[in-house]
C-alpha atoms as a PDB file:
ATOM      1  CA  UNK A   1     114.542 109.235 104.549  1.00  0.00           C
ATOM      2  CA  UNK A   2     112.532 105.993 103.672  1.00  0.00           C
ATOM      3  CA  UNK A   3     110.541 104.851 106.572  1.00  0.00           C
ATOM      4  CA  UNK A   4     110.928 101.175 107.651  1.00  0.00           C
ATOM      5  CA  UNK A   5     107.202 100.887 106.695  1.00  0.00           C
ATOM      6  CA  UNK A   6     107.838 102.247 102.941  1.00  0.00           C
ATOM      7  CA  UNK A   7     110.865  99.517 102.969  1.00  0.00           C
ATOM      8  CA  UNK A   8     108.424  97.140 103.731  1.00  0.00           C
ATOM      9  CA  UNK A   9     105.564  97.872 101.374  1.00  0.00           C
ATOM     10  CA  UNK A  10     108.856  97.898  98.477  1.00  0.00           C
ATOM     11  CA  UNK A  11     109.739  94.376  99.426  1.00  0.00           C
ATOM     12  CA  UNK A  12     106.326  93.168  98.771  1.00  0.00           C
ATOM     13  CA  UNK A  13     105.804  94.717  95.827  1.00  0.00           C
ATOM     14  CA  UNK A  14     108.585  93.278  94.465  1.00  0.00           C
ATOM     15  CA  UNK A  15     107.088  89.833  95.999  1.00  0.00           C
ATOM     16  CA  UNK A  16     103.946  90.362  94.228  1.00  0.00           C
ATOM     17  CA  UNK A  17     105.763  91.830  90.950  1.00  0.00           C
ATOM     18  CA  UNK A  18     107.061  88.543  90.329  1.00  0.00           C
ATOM     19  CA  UNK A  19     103.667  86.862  91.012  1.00  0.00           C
ATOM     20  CA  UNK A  20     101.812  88.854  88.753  1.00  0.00           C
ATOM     21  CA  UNK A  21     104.407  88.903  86.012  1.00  0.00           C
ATOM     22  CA  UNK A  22     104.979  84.651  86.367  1.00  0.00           C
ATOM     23  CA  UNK A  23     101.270  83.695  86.870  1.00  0.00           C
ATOM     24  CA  UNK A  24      99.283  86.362  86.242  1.00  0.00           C
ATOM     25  CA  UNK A  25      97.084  86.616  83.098  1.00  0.00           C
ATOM     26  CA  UNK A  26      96.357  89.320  80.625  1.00  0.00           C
ATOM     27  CA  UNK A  27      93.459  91.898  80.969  1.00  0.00           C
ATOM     28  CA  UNK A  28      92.347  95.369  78.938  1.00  0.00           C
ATOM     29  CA  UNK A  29      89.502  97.399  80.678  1.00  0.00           C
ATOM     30  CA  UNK A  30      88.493  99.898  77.752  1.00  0.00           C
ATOM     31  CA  UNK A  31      92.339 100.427  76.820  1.00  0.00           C
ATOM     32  CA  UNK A  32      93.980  99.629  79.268  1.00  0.00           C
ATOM     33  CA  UNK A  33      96.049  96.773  79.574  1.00  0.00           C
ATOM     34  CA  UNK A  34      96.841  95.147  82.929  1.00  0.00           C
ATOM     35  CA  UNK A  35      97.874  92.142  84.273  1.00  0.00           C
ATOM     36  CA  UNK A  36      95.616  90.013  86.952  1.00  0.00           C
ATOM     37  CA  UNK A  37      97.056  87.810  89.831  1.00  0.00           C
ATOM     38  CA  UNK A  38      93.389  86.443  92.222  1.00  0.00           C
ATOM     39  CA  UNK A  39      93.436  83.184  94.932  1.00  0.00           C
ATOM     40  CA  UNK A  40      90.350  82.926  97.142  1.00  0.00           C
ATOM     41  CA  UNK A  41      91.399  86.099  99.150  1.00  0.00           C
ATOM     42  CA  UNK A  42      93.740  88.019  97.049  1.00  0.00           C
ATOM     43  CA  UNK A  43      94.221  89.775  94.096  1.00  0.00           C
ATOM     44  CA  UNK A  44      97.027  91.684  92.757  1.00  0.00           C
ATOM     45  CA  UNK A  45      96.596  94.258  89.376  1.00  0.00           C
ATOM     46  CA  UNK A  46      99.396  95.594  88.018  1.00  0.00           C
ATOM     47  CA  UNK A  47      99.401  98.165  85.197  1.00  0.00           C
ATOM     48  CA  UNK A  48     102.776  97.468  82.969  1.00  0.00           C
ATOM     49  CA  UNK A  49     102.832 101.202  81.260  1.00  0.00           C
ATOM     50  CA  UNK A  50     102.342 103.218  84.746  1.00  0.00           C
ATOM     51  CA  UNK A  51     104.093 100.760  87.016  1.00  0.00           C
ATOM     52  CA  UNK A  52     100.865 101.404  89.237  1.00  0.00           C
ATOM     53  CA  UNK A  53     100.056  98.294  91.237  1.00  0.00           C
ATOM     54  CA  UNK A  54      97.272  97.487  94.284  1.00  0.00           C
ATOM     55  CA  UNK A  55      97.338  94.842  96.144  1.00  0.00           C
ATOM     56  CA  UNK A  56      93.406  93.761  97.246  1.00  0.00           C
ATOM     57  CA  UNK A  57      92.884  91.535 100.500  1.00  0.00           C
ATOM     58  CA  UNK A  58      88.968  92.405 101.264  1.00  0.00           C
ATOM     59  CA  UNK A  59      90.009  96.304 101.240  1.00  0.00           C
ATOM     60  CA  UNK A  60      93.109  97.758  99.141  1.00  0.00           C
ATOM     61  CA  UNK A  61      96.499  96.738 101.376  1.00  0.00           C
ATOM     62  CA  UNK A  62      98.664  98.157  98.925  1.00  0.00           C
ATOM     63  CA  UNK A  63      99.467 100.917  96.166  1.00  0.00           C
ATOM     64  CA  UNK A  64     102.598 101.481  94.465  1.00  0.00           C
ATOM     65  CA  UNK A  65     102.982 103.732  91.562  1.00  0.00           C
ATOM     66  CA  UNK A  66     106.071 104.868  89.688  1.00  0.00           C
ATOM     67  CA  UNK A  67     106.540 108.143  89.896  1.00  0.00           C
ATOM     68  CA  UNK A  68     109.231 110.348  87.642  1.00  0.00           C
ATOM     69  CA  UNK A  69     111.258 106.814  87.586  1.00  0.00           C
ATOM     70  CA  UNK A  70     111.051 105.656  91.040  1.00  0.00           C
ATOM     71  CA  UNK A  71     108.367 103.467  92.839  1.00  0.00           C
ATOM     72  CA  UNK A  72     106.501 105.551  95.581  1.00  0.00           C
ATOM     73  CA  UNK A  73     104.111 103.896  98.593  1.00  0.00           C
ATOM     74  CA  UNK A  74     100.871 105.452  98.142  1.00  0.00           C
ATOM     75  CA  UNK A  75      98.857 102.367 100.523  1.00  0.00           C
ATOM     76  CA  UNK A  76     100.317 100.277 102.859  1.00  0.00           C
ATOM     77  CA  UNK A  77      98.116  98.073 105.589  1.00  0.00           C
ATOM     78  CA  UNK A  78     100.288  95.331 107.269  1.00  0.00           C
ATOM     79  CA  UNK A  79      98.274  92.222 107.988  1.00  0.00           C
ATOM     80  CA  UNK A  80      97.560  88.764 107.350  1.00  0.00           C
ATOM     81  CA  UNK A  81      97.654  89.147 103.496  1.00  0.00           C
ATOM     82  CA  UNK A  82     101.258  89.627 103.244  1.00  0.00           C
ATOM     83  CA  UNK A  83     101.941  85.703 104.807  1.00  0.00           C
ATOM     84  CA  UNK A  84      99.600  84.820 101.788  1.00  0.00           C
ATOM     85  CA  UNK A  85     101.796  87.048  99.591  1.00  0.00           C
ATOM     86  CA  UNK A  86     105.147  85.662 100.172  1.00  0.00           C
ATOM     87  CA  UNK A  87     103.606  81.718 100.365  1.00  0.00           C
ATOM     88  CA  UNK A  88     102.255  82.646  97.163  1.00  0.00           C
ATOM     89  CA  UNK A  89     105.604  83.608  95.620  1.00  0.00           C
ATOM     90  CA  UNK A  90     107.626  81.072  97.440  1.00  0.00           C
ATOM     91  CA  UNK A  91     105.205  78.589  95.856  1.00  0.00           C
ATOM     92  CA  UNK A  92     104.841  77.243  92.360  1.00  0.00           C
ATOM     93  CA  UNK A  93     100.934  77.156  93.121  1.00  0.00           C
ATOM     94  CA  UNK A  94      99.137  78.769  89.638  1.00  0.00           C
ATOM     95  CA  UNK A  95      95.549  78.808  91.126  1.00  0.00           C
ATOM     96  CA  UNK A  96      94.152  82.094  89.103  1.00  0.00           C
ATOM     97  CA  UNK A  97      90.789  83.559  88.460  1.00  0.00           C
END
């Protein structure tokens, strides 16, 4: 049974999904492509191929990786950083980098 937690960490990921995927911009770290989302105290990497994602507000608030098709909570810290998250996608604000 999915915790209300893991429900939780799900709908932000999809929050910061379409934040990353809208505004974020294009990175490769050796071969690795990703795709980078950063305001002042946020940043949000997402790795297309895995589905892996982390959230970053000062520490890591949030991992999600896809695992054998579905998207499994790894990291999930409530706080602060998730009213950022959802003014962030409710916004058209495109501050980056």
């Amino acid at each position: 049974m999915i915790s209300t937690n893991d429900i939780r960490a799900l709908e932000l990921y999809e929050l910061a999904f379409k934040v990353v995927e809208g505004r974020g911009i294009c990175l490769t770290l050796g071969v690795t492509p990703f795709q980078e989302y950063r305001t002042e105290t946020l940043t949000i990497h997402y790795l297309p191929k895995s589905g892996h994602m982390e959230v970053w507000s000062g520490r890591k608030v949030l991992t999600i990786e896809r695992y054998r098709g579905n998207l499994r909570v790894i990291r999930y810290s409530p706080g602060e950083w998730e009213d950022e998250l959802e003014a962030v996608a409710s916004s058209g604000a495109t501050t980056n980098g």
